[in-house]
Protein backbone atom coordinates (compact mmCIF):
# COMPACT_ATOMS: atom_id res chain seq x y z
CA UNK A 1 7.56 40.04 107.66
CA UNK A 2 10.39 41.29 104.77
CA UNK A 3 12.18 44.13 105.06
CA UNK A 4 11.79 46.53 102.77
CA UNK A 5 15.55 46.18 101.69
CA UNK A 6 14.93 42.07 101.25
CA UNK A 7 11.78 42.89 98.99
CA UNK A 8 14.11 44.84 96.60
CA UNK A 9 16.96 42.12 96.70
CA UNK A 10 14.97 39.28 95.85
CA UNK A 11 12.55 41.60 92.83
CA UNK A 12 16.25 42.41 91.51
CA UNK A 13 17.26 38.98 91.62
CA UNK A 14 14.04 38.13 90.10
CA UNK A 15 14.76 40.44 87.26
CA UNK A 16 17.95 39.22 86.42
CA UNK A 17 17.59 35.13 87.00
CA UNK A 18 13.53 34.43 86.18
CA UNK A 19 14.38 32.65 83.16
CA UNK A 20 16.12 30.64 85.32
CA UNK A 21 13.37 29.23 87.22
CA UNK A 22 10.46 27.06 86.59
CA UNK A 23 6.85 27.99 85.49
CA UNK A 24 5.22 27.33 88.52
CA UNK A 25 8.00 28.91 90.51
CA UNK A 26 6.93 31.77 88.32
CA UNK A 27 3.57 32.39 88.67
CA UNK A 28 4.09 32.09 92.50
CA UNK A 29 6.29 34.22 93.41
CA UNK A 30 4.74 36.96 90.59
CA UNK A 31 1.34 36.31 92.53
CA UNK A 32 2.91 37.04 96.03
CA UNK A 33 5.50 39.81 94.72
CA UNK A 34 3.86 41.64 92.56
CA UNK A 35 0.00 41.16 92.64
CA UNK A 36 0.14 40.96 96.47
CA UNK A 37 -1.63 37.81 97.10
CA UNK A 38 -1.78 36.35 100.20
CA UNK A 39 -0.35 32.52 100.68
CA UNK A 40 -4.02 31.63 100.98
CA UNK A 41 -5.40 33.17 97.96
CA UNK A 42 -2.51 31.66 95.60
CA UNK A 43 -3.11 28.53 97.52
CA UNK A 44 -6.85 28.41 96.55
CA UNK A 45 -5.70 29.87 92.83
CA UNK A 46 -4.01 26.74 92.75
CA UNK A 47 -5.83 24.19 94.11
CA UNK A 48 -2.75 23.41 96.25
CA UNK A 49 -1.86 23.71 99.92
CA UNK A 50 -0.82 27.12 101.71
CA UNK A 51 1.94 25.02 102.74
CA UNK A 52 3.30 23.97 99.58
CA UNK A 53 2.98 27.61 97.88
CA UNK A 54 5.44 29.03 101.08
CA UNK A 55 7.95 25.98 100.33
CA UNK A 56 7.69 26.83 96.96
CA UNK A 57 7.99 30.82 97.48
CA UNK A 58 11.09 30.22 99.60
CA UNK A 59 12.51 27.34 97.53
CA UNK A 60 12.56 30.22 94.82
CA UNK A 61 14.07 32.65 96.64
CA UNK A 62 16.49 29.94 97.69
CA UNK A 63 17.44 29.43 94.19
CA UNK A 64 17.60 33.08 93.42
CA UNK A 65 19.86 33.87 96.28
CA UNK A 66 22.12 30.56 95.13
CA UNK A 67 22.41 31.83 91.66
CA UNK A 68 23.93 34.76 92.29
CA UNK A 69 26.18 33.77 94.56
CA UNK A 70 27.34 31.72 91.97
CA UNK A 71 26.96 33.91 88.47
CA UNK A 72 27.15 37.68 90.85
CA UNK A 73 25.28 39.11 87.65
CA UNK A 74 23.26 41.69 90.19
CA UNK A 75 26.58 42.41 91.69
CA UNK A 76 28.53 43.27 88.54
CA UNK A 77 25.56 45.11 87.18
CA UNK A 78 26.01 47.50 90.28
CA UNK A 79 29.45 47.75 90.24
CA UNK A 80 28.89 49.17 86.20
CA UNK A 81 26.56 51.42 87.39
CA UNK A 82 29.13 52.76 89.77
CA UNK A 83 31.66 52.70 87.67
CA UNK A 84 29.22 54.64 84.89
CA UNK A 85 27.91 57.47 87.55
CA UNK A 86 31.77 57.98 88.40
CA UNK A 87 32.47 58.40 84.70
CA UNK A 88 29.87 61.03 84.16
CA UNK A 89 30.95 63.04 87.30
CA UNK A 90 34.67 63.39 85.33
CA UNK A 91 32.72 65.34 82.30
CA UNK A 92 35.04 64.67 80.07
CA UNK A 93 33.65 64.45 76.30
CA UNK A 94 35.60 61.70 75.20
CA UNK A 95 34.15 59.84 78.27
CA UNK A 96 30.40 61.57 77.69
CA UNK A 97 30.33 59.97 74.05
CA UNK A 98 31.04 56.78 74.99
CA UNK A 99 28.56 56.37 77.99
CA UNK A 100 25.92 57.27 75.60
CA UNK A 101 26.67 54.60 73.18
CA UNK A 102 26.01 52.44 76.53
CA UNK A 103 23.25 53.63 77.45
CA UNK A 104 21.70 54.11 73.97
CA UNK A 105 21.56 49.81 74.03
């Protein structure tokens, strides 16, 4: 079983590399992530082994996980959003009116 903390890596991940991936790696891992399908019932969705939709599942994770260790976009997303939150405690208004030019896009 995932840990909680895995789930949310590999949904984030998801978020910022699905284009990425192929259609069927897709519609698997959106059937087991999100609509909570059991192997089984994507299996049987799919006319395809439960077997071959877990290789699938954790080829895509695989791939996830590989991109951003190579392109770190999750990774310099958090470090903005650091960076951002430390900005706002400073309440300066110079500061103030250019975070919400940011965040405004």
């Amino acid at each position: 079983m995932e840990t909680i903390d895995k789930i949310i890596r590999i949904n984030a991940l998801y978020d910022k590399y699905r284009e990425l991936l192929t259609d069927k790696q897709k519609e698997y891992f959106e059937a087991f992530y999100f609509e909570n399908m059991s192997l089984h019932e994507i299996a049987e969705n799919y006319n395809v082994s439960r077997n071959a939709v877990y290789s699938q599942l954790n080829l895509t994770v695989d791939t996830l996980e590989k991109y951003e260790a190579k392109l770190h976009l999750k990774e310099k997303d958090e470090k903005l959003s650091n960076l951002f939150d430390k900005l706002k405690e400073l309440n300066l208004k110079e500061v103030d009116d250019i975070l919400k030019t940011y965040e405004e896009e």
